[in-house]
Protein backbone atom coordinates (compact mmCIF):
# COMPACT_ATOMS: atom_id res chain seq x y z
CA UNK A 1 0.33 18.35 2.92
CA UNK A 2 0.31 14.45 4.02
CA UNK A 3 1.45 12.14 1.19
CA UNK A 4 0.17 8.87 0.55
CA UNK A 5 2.40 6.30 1.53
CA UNK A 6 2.13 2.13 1.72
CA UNK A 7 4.70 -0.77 2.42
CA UNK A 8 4.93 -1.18 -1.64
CA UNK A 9 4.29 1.89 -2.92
CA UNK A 10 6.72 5.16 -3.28
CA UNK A 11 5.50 7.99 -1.86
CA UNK A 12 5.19 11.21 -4.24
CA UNK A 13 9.32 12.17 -3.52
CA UNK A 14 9.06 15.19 -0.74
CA UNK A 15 12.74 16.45 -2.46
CA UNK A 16 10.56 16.96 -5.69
CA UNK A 17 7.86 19.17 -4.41
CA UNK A 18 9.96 20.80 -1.90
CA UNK A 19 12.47 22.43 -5.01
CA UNK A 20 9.28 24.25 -6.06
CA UNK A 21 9.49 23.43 -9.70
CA UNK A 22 7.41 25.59 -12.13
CA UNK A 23 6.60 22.11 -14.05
CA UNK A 24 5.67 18.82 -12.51
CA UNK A 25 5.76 15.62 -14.27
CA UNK A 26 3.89 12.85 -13.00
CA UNK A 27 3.90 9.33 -14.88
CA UNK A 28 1.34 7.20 -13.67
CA UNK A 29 0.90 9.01 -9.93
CA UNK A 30 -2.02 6.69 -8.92
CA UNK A 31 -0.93 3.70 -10.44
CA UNK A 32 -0.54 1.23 -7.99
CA UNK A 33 -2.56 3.54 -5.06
CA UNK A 34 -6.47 2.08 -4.10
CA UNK A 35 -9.32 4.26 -4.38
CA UNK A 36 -8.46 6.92 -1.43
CA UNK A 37 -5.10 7.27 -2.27
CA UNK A 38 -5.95 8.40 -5.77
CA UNK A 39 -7.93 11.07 -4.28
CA UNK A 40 -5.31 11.91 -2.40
CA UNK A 41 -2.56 12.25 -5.18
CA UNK A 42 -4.83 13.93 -7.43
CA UNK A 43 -5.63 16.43 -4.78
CA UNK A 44 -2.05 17.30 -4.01
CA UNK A 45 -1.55 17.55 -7.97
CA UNK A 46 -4.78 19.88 -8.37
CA UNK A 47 -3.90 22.07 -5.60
CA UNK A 48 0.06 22.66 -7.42
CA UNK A 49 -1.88 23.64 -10.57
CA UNK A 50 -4.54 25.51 -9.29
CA UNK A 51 -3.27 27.71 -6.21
CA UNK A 52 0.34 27.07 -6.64
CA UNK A 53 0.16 27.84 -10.24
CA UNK A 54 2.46 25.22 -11.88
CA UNK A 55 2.34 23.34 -14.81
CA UNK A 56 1.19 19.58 -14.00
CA UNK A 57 1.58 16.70 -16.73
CA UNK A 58 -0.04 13.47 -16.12
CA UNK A 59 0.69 10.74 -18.16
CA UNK A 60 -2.14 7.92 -17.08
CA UNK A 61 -3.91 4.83 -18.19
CA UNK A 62 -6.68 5.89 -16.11
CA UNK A 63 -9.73 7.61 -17.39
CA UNK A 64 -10.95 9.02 -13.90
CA UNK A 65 -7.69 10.44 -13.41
CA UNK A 66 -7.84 11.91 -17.50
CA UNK A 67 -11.30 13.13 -16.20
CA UNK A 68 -9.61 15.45 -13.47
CA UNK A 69 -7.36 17.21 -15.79
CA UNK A 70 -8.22 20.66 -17.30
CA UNK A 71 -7.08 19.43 -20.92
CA UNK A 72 -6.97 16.03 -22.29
CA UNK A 73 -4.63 15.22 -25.31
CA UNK A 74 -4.34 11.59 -26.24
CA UNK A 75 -1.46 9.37 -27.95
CA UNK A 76 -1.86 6.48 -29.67
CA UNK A 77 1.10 4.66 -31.06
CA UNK A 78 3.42 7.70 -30.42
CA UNK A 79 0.92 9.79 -32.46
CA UNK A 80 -1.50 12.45 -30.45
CA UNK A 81 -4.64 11.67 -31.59
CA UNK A 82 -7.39 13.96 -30.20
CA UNK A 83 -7.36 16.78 -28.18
């Protein structure tokens, strides 16, 4: 599994996928990352959920990265607001 890395930019920590934790929080993966490297990171993060079977929580601004999650629940002012 290659992770994305750039001068600027912290690679997703190898320590934190390498414990093998049942849940996975990730605040803002693709943040910072250009167009590729989104792909990339949301790939890795599909592939823990899907054939690894954890439980992946994205917390994002982005709504092509909201778009690749199974479920969708949004906050607004602290409050969730739709599902």
């Amino acid at each position: 599994m290659s992770l994305p890395t750039r001068d600027n930019i912290d690679p997703i920590p190898a320590w934190a996928l390498a414990a093998e934790p049942p849940v996975l929080l990730a605040d803002e993966p693709t943040g910072n990352l250009d167009g590729e490297n989104t792909r990339i990171v949301m790939d890795i993060l599909r592939r823990l959920a899907h054939e690894e079977g954890r439980c992946v929580i994205v917390v994002t601004h982005d709504p092509e990265v909201a778009e690749a999650a199974d479920r969708v629940l949004r906050m607004k002012d602290g409050v969730l607001t739709a599902e």
